[in-house]
N, C-alpha and C. Protein backbone atom coordinates (compact mmCIF):
# COMPACT_ATOMS: atom_id res chain seq x y z
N UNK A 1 36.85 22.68 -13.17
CA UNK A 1 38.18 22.09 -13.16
C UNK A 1 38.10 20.57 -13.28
N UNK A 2 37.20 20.00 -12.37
CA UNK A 2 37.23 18.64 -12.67
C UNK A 2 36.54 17.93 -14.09
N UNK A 3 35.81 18.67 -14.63
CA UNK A 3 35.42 18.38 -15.75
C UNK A 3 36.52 18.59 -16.90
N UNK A 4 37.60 19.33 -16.47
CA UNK A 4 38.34 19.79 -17.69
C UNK A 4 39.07 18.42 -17.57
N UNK A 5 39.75 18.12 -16.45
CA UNK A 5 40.50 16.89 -15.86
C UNK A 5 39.73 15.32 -16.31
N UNK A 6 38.29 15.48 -16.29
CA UNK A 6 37.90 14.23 -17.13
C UNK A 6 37.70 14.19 -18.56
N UNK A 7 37.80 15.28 -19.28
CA UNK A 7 37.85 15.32 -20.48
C UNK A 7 39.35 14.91 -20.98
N UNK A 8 40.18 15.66 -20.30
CA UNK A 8 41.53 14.90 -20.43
C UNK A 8 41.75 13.58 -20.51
N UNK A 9 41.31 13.10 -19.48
CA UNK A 9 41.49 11.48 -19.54
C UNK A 9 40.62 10.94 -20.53
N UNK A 10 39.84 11.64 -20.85
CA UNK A 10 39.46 11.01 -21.43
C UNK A 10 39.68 10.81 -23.04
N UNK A 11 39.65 11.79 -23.33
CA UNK A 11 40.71 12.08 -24.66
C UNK A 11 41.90 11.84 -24.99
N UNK A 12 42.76 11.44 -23.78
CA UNK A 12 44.06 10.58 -23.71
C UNK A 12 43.63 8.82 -24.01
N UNK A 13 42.67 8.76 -22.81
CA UNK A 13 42.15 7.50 -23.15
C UNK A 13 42.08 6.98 -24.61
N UNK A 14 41.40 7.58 -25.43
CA UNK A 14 40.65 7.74 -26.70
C UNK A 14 42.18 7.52 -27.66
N UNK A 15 42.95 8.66 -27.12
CA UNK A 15 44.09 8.66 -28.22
C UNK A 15 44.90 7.43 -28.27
N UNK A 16 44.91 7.14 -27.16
CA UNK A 16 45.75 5.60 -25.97
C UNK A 16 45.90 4.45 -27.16
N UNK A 17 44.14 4.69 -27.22
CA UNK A 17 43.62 3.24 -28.06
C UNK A 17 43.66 3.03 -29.58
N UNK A 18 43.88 4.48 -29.84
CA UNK A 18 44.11 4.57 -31.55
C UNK A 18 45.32 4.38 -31.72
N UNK A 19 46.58 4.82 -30.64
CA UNK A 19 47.68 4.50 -31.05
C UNK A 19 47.99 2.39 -30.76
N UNK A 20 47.84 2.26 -30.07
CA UNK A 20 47.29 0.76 -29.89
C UNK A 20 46.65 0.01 -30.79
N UNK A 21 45.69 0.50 -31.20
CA UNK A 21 45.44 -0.09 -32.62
C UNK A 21 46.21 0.28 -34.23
N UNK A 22 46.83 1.19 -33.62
CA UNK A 22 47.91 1.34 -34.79
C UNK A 22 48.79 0.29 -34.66
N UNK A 23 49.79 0.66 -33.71
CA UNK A 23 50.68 -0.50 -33.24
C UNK A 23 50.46 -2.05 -33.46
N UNK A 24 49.21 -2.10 -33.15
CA UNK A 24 48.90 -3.85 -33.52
C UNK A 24 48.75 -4.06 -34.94
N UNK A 25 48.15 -3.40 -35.81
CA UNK A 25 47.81 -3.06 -37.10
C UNK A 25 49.06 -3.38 -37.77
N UNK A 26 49.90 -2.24 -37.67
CA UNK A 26 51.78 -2.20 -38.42
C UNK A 26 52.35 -3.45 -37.85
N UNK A 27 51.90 -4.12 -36.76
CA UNK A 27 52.64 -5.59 -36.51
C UNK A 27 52.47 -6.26 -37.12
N UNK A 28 50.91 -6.41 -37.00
CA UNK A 28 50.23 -7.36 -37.83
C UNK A 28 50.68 -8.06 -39.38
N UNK A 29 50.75 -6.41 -40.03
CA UNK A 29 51.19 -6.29 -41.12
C UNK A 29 52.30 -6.57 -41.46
N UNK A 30 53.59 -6.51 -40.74
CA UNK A 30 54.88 -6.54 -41.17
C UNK A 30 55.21 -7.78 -40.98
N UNK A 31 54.67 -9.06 -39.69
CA UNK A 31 54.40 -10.51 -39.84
C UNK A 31 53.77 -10.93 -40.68
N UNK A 32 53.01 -10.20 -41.29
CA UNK A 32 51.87 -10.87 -42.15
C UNK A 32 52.87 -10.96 -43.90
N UNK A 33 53.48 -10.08 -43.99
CA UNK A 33 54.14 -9.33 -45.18
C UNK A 33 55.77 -10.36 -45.03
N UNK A 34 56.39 -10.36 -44.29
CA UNK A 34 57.35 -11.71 -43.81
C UNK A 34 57.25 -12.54 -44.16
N UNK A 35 55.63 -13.15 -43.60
CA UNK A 35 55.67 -15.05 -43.56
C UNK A 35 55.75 -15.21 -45.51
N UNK A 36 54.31 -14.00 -45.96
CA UNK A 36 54.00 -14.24 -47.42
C UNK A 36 55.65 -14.29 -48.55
N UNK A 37 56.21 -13.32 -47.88
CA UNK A 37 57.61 -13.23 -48.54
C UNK A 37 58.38 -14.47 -48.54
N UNK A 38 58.75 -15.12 -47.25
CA UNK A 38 58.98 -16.42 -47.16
C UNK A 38 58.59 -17.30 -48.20
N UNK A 39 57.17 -17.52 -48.08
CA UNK A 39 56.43 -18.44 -48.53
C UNK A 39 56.79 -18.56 -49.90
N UNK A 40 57.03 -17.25 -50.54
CA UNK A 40 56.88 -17.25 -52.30
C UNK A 40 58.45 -17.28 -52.46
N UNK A 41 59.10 -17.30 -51.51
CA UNK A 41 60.55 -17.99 -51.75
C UNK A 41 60.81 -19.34 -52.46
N UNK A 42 62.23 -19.69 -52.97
CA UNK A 42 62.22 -20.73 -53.86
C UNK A 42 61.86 -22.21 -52.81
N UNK A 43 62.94 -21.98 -51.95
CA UNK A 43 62.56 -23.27 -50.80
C UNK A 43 62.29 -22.77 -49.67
N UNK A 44 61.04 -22.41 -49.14
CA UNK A 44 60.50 -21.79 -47.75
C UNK A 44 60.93 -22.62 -46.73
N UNK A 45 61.59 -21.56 -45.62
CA UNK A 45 62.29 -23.08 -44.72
C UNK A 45 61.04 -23.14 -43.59
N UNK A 46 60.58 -23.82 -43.23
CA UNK A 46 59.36 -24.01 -42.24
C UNK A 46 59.75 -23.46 -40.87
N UNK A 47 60.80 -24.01 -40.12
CA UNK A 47 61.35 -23.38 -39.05
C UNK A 47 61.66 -21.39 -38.90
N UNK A 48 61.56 -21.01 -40.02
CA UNK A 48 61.81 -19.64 -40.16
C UNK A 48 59.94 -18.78 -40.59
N UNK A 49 59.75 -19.70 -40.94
CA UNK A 49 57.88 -19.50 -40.84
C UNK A 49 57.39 -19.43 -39.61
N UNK A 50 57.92 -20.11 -39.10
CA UNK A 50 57.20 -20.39 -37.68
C UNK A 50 57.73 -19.72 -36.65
N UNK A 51 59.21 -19.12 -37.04
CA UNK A 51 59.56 -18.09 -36.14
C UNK A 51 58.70 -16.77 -36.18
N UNK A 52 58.51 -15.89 -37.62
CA UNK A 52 58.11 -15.42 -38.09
C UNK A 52 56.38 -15.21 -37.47
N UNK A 53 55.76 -16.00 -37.48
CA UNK A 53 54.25 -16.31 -36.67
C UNK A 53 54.61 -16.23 -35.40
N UNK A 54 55.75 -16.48 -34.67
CA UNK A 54 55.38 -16.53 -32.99
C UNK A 54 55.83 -15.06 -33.02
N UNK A 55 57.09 -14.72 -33.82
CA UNK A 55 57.56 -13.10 -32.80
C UNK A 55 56.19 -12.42 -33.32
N UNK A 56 55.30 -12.81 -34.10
CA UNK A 56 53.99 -11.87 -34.71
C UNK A 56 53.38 -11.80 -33.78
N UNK A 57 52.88 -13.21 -32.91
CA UNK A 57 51.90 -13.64 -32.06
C UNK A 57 52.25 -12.87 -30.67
N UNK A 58 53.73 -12.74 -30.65
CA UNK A 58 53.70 -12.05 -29.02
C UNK A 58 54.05 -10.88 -29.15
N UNK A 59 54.07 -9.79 -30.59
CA UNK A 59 53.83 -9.11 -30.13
C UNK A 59 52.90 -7.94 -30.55
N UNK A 60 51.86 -8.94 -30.89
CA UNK A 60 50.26 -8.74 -30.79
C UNK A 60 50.05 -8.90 -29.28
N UNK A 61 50.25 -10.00 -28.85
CA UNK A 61 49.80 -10.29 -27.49
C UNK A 61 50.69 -9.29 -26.12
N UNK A 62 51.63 -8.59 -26.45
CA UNK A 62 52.38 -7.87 -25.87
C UNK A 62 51.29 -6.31 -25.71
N UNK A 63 50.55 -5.65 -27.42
CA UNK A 63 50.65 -4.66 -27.64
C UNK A 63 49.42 -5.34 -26.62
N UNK A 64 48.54 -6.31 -26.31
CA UNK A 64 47.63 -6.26 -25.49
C UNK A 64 47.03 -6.33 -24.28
N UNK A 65 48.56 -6.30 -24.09
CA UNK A 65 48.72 -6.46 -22.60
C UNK A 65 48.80 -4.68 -22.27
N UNK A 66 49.47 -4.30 -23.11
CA UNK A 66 49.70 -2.69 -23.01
C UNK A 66 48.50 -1.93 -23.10
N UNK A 67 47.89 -2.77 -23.77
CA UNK A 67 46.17 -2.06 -23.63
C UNK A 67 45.68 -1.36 -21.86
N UNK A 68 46.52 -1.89 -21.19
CA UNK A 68 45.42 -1.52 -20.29
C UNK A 68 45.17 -0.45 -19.45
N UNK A 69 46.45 0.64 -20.16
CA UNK A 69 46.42 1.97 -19.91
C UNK A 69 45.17 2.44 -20.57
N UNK A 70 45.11 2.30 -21.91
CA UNK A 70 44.02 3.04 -22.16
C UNK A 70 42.77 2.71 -21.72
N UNK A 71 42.78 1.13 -21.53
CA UNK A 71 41.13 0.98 -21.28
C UNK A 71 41.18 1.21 -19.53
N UNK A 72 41.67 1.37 -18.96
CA UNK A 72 41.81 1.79 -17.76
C UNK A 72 41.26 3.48 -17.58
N UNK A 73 41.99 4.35 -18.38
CA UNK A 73 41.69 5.66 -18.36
C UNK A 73 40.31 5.85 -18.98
N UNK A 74 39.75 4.85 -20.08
CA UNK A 74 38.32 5.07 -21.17
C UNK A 74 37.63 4.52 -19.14
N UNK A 75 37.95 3.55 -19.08
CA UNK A 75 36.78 2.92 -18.00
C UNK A 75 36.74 3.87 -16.42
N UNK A 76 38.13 4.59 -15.93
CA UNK A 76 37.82 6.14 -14.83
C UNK A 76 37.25 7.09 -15.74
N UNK A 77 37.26 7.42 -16.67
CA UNK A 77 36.19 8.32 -17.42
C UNK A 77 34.76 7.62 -17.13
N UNK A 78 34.76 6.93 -17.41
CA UNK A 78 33.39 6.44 -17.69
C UNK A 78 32.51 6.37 -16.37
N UNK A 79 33.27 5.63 -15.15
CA UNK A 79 32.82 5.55 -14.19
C UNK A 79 32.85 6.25 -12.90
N UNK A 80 34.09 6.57 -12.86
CA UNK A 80 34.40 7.49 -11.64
C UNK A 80 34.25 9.25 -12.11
N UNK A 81 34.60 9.59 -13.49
CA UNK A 81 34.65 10.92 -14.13
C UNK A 81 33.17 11.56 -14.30
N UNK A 82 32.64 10.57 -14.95
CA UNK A 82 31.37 10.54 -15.20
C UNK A 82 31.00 11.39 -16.37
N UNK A 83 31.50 10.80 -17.54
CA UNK A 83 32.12 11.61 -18.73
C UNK A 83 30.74 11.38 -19.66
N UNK A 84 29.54 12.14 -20.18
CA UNK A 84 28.88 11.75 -20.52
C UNK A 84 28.70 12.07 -22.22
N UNK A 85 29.77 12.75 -22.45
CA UNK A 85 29.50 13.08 -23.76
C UNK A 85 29.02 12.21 -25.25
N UNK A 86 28.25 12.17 -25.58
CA UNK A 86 28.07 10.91 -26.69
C UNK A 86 29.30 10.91 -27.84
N UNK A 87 30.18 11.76 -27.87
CA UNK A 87 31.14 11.37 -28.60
C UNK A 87 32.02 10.17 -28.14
N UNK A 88 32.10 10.89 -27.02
CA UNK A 88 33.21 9.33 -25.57
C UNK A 88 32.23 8.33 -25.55
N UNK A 89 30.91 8.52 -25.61
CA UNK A 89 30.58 6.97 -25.64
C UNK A 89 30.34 6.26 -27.25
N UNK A 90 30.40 6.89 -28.10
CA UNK A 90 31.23 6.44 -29.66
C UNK A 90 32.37 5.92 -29.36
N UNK A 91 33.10 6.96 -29.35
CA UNK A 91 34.30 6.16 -29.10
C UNK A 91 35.13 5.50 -28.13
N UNK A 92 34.45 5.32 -27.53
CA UNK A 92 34.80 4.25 -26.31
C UNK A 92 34.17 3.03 -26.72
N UNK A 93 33.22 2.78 -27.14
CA UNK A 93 32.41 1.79 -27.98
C UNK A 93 33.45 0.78 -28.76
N UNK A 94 33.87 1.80 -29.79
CA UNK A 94 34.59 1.80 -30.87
C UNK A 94 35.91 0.82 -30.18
N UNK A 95 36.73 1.45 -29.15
CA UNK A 95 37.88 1.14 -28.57
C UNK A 95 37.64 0.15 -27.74
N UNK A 96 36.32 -0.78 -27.15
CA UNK A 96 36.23 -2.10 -26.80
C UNK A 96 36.23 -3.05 -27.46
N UNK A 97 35.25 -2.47 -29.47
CA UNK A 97 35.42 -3.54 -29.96
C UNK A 97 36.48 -3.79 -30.38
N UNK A 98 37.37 -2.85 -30.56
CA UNK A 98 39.07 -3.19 -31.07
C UNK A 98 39.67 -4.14 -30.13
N UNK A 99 39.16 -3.80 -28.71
CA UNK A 99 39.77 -4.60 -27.89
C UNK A 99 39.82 -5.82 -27.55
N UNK A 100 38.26 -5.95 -28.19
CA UNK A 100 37.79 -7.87 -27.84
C UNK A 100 38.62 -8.61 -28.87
N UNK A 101 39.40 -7.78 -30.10
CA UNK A 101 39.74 -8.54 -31.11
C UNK A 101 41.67 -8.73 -30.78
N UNK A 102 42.00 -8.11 -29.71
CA UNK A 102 43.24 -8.62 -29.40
C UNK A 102 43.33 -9.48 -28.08
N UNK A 103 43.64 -10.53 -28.31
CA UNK A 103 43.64 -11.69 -27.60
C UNK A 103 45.05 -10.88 -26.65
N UNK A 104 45.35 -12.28 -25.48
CA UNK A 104 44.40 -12.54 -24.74
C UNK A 104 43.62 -11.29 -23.76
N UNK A 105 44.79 -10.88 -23.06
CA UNK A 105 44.23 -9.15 -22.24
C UNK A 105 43.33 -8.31 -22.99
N UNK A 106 43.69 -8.18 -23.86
CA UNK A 106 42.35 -6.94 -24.17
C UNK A 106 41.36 -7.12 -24.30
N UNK A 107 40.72 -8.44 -24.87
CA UNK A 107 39.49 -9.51 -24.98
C UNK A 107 38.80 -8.99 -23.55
N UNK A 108 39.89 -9.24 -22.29
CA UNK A 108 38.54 -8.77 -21.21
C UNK A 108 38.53 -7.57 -20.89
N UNK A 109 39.82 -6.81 -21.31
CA UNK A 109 39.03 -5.26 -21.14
C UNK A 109 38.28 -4.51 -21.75
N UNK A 110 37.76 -5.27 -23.31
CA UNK A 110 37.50 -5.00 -24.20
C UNK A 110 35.92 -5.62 -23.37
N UNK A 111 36.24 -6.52 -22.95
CA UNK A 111 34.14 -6.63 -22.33
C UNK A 111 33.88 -6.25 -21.00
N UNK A 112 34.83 -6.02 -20.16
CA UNK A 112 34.80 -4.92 -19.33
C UNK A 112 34.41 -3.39 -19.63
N UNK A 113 34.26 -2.98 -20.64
CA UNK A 113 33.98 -1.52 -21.18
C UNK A 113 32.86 -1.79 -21.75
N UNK A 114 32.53 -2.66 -22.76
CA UNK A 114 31.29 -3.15 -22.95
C UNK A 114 30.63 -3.35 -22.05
N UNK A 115 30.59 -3.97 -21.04
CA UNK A 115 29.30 -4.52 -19.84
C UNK A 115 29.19 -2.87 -19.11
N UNK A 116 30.51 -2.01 -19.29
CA UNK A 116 30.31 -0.86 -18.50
C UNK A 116 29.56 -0.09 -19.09
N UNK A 117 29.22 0.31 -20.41
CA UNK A 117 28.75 1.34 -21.57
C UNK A 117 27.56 0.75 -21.09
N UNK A 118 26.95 -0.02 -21.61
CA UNK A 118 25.72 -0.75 -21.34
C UNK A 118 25.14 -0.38 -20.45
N UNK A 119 25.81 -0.53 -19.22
CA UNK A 119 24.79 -0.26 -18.39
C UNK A 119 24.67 1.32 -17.84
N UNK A 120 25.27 2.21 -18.66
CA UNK A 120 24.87 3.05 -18.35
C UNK A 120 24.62 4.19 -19.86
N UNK A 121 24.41 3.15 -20.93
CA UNK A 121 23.91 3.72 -21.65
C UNK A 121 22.94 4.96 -21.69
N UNK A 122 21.87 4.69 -20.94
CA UNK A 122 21.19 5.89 -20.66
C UNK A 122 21.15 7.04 -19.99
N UNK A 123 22.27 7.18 -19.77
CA UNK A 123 23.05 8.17 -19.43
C UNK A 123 23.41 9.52 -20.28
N UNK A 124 23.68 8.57 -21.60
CA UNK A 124 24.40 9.38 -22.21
C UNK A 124 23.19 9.91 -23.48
N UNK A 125 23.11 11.34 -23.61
CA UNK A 125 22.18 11.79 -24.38
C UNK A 125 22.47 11.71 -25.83
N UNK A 126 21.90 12.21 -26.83
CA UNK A 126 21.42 11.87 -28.34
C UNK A 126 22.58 12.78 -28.53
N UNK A 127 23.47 12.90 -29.24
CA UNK A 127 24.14 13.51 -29.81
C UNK A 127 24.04 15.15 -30.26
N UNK A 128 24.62 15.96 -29.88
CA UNK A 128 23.83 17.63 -30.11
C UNK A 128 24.23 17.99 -31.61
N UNK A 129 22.54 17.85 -32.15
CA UNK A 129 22.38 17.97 -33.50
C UNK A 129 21.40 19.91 -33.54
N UNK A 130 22.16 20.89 -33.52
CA UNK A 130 21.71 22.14 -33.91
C UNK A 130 20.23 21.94 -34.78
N UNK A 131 19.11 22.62 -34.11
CA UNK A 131 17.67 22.85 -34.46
C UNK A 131 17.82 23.09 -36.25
N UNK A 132 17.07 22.90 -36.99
CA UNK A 132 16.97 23.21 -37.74
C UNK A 132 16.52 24.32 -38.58
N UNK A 133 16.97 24.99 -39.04
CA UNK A 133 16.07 26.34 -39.63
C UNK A 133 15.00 26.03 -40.66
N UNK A 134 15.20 25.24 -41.07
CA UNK A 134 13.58 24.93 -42.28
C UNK A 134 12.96 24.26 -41.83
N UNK A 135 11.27 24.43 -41.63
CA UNK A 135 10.25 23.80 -41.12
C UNK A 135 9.67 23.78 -42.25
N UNK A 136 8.69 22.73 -42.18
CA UNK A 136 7.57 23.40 -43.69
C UNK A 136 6.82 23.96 -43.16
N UNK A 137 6.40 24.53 -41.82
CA UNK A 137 5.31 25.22 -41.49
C UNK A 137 5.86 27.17 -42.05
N UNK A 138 6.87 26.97 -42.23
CA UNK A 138 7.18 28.48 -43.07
C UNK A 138 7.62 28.28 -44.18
N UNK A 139 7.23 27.46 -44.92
CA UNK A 139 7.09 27.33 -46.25
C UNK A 139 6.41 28.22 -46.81
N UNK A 140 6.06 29.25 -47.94
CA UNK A 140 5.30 29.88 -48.92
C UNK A 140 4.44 28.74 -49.50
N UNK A 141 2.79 29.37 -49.39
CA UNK A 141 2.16 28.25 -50.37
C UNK A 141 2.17 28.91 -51.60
């Protein structure tokens, strides 16, 4: 039971952060797609550029503050769950470095999960890769 309960979280976790990086992504983009529109306007008004960059900036910095459901649930998996599967530690990997790249909050939960993976890297085993059926020792000479 409790294992089913940390797989949960943990796979919520996981999902948490993809939707989060969606969200920042489609922001990104739709400020990014704005300012350029502006810009290639006949007379770009500067004050409307610069609006354009801040509502971008906060709410990038908003979606990263919201981060901290997921890296909260990736980091009780990790530590208190004791979730060892090498897929969760892929992608938990995966979902810090997304995190170091949204300023300012996620930056430290994003190395908060990092300093946590790390040190218990060895924990987590090689990935379950099924034996192989061809050897050359049953090869036909």
């Amino acid at each position: 039971m409790k294992s089913a309960i940390a797989l949960t979280i943990a796979i919520l976790g996981v999902l948490l952060s993809v939707a989060n990086g969606y969200a920042v992504l489609r922001t990104t983009h739709a400020g990014t797609s704005a300012a350029l529109a502006l810009m290639r306007s006949p007379a770009p008004d500067p004050s409307h550029l610069s609006a354009i960059v801040g509502e971008t900036i906060i709410a990038v910095t908003s979606h990263g503050m919201l981060a901290i459901l997921p890296a909260t649930l990736l980091y009780v998996a990790l530590t208190a769950l004791r979730v060892r599967q090498h897929w969760f530690y892929s992608c938990t990997t995966v979902a810090a470095i997304y995190f170091l790249l949204v300023p300012p909050f996620a930056t430290l939960y994003g190395i908060i999960l990092l300093v946590a993976l790390r040190r218990r890297k060895s924990e987590f085993g090689a990935p379950a890769i099924p034996p192989s059926t061809h050897s050359p020792e049953n090869e036909p000479v």
